[in-house]
Protein backbone atom coordinates (compact mmCIF):
# COMPACT_ATOMS: atom_id res chain seq x y z
CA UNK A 1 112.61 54.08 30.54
CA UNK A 2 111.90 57.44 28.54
CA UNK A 3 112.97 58.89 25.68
CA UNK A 4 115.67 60.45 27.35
CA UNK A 5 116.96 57.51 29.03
CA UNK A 6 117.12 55.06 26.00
CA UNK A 7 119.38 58.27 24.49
CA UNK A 8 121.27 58.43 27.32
CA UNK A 9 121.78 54.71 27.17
CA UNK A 10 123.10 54.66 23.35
CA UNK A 11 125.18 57.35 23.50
CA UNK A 12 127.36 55.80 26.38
CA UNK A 13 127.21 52.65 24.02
CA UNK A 14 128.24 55.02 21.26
CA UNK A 15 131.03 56.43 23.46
CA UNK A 16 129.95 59.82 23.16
CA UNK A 17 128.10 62.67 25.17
CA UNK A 18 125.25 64.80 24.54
CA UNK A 19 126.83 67.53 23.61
CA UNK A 20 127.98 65.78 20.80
CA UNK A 21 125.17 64.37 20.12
CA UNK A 22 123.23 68.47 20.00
CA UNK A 23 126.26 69.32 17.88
CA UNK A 24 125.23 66.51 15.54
CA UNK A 25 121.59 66.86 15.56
CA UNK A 26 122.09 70.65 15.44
CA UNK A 27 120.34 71.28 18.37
CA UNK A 28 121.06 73.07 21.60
CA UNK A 29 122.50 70.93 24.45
CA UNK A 30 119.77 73.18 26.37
CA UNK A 31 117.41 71.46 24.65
CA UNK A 32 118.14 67.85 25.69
CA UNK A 33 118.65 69.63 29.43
CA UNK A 34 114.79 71.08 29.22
CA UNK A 35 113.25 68.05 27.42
CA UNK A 36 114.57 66.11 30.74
CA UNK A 37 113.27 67.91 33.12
CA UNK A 38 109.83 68.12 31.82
CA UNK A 39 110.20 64.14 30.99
CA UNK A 40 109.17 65.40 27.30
CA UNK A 41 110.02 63.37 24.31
CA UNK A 42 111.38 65.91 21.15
CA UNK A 43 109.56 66.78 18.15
CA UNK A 44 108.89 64.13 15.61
CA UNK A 45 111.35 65.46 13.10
CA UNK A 46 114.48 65.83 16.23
CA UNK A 47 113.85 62.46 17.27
CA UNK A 48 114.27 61.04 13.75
CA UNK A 49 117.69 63.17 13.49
CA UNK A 50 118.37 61.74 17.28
CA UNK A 51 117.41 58.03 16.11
CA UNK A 52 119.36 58.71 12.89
CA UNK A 53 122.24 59.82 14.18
CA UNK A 54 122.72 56.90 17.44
CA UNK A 55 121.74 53.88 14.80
CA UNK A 56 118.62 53.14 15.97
CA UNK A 57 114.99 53.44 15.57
CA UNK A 58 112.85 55.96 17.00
CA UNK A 59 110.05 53.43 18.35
CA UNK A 60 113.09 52.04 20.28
CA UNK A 61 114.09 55.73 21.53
CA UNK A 62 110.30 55.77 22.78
CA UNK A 63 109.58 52.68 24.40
CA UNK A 64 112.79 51.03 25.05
CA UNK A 65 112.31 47.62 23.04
CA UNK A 66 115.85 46.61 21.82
CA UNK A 67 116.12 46.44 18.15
CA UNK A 68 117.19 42.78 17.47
CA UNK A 69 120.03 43.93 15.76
CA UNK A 70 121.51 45.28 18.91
CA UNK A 71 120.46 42.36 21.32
CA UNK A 72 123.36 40.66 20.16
CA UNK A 73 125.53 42.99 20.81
CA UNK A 74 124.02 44.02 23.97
CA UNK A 75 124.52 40.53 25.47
CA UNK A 76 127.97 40.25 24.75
CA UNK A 77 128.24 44.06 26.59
CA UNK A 78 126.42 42.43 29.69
CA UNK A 79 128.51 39.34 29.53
CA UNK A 80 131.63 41.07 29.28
CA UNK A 81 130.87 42.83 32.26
CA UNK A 82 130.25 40.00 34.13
CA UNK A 83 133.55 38.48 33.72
CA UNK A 84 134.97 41.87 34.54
CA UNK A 85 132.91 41.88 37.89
CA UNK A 86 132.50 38.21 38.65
CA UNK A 87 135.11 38.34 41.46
CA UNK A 88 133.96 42.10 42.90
CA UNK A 89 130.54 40.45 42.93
CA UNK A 90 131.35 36.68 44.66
CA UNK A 91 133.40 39.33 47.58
CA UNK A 92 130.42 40.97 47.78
CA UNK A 93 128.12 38.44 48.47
CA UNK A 94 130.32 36.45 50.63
CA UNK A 95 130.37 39.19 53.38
CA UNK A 96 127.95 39.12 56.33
CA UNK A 97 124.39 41.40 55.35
CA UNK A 98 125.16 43.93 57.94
CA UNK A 99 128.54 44.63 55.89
CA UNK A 100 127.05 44.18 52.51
CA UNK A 101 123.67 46.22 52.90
CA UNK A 102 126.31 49.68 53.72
CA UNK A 103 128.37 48.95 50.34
CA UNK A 104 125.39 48.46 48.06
CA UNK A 105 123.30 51.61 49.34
CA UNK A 106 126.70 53.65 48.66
CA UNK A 107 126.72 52.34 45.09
CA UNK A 108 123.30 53.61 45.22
CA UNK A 109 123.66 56.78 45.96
CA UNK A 110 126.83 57.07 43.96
CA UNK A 111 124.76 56.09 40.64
CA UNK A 112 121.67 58.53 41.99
CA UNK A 113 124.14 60.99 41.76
CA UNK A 114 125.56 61.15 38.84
CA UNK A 115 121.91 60.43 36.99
CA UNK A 116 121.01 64.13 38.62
């Protein structure tokens, strides 16, 4: 995943947005917005404000690796959300493929969309 990506994915974590996260970094939401698009990672100095300010490291920010510290609490996220979909997911797999296959690529494109 990117830079971007590994933000994105702590600041749902962190229950907030990037806006806040500009406001707290004192940064221009624009500037999250542009580093996206050209798949750039920040200056040096913004991502240690960025890593600073979501509780993490910046070599995570950059290549994804979960800080032990976190793994913990990671699993228990994933785990949590199991239970909470363990039924959805058992009626999903119990229907015939040509029924399934529809469902799943609509999740698809439901997720695609909202990443864009």
């Amino acid at each position: 995943m990117s830079f971007w990506e590994n933000v994105d994915v702590e600041l749902e974590y962190l229950g907030m947005n990037r806006t806040a996260l500009a406001n707290a970094a004192g940064f221009s939401i624009s500037n999250i917005g542009k580093g996206i698009q050209k798949g750039s990672s920040p200056s040096a100095d913004t991502a240690v404000k960025i890593a600073k300010i979501l509780g993490v490291s910046v070599e995570y920010l950059v290549t994804g690796t979960t800080p032990p510290s976190r793994q913990k609490e990671m699993d228990f996220h994933a785990l949590r959300n199991y239970h909470k979909y363990a039924k959805t997911i058992e009626d999903l797999d119990a229907l015939p493929t040509h029924e399934r296959e529809p469902i799943i690529e609509m999740i698809s494109k439901m997720k695609e969309k909202q990443e864009n």
